[in-house]
Protein backbone atom coordinates (compact mmCIF):
# COMPACT_ATOMS: atom_id res chain seq x y z
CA UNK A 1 20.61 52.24 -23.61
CA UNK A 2 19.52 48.44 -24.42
CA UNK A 3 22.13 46.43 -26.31
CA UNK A 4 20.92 44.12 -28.73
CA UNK A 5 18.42 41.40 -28.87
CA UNK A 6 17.88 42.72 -25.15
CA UNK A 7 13.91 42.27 -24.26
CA UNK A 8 12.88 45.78 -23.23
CA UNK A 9 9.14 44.64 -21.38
CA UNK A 10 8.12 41.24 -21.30
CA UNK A 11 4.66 40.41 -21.94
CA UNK A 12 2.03 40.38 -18.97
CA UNK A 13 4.34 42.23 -17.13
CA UNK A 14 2.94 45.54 -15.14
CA UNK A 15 5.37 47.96 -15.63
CA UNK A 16 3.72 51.59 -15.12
CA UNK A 17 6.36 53.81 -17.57
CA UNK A 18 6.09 55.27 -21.36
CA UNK A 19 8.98 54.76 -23.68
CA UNK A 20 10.02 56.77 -26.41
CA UNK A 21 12.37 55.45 -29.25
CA UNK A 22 15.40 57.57 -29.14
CA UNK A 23 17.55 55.77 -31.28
CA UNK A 24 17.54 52.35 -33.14
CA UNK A 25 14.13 50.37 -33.60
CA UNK A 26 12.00 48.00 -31.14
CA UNK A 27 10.53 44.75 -32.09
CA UNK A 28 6.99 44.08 -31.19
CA UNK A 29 6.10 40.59 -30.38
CA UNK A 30 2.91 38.68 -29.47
CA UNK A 31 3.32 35.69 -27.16
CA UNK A 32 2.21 33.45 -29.64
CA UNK A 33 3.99 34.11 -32.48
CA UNK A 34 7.96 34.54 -33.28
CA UNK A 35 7.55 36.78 -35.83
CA UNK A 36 7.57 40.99 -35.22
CA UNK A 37 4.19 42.16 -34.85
CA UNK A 38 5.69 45.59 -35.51
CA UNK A 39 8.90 47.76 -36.01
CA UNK A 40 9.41 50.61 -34.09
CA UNK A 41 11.47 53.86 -35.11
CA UNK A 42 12.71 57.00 -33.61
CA UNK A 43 9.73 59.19 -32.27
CA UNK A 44 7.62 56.30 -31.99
CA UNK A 45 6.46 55.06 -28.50
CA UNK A 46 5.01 52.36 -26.29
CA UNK A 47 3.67 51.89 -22.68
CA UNK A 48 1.05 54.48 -23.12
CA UNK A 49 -2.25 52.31 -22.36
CA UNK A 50 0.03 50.64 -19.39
CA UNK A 51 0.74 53.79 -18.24
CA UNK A 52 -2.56 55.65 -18.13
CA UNK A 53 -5.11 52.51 -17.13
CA UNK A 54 -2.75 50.09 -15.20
CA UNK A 55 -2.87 47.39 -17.31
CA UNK A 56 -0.08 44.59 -17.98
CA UNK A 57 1.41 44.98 -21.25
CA UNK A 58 -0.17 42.85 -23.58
CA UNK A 59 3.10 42.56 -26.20
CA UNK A 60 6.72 42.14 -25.63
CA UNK A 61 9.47 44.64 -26.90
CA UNK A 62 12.83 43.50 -27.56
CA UNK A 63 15.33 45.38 -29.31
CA UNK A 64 16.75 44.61 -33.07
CA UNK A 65 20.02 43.79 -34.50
CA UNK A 66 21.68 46.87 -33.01
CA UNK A 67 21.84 49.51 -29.89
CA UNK A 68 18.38 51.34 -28.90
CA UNK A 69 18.10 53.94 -26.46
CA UNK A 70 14.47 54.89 -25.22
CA UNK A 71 13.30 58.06 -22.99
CA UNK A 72 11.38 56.47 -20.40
CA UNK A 73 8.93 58.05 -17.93
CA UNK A 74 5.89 57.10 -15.78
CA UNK A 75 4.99 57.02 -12.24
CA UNK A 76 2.15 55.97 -9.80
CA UNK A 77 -1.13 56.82 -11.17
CA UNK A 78 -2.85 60.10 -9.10
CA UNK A 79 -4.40 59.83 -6.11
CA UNK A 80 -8.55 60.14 -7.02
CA UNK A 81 -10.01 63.33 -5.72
CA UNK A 82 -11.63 63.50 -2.56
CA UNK A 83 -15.67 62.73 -2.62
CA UNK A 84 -17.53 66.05 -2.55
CA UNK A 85 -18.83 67.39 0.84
């Protein structure tokens, strides 16, 4: 649960977990401008391309006016199979 006006990920951060918009919405910001790049709603989500190819995030999320709660998951990425014999 994130109160408000609480940034969620920060941009160029490396932060290796998906989040899922539970309840509320999530500003999307760009570092250069102060305006939302985008609104997001319950069932929408963020972190994926982080999450899959390592990457720092390339946006910031902060929440809105009022209370947002997220599912959040992620991990290390797998260990690359062994070469073949």
């Amino acid at each position: 649960m994130y109160v408000p006006e609480t940034t969620i990920v920060y941009a160029n951060e490396k932060q290796r977990e998906l989040f899922i918009v539970r309840e509320g919405t999530v500003q999307i910001f760009h570092v250069k401008n102060a305006d939302p790049l985008a609104e997001l709603i319950q069932g929408d989500y963020f972190g994926d391309y982080e999450l899959l190819f390592g990457t720092a995030h390339l946006v910031a999320a902060k929440t809105g006016y009022g209370f947002v709660e997220t599912l959040a998951g992620g991990g290390a990425p797998a260990d690359p199979p062994p070469p073949p014999p």
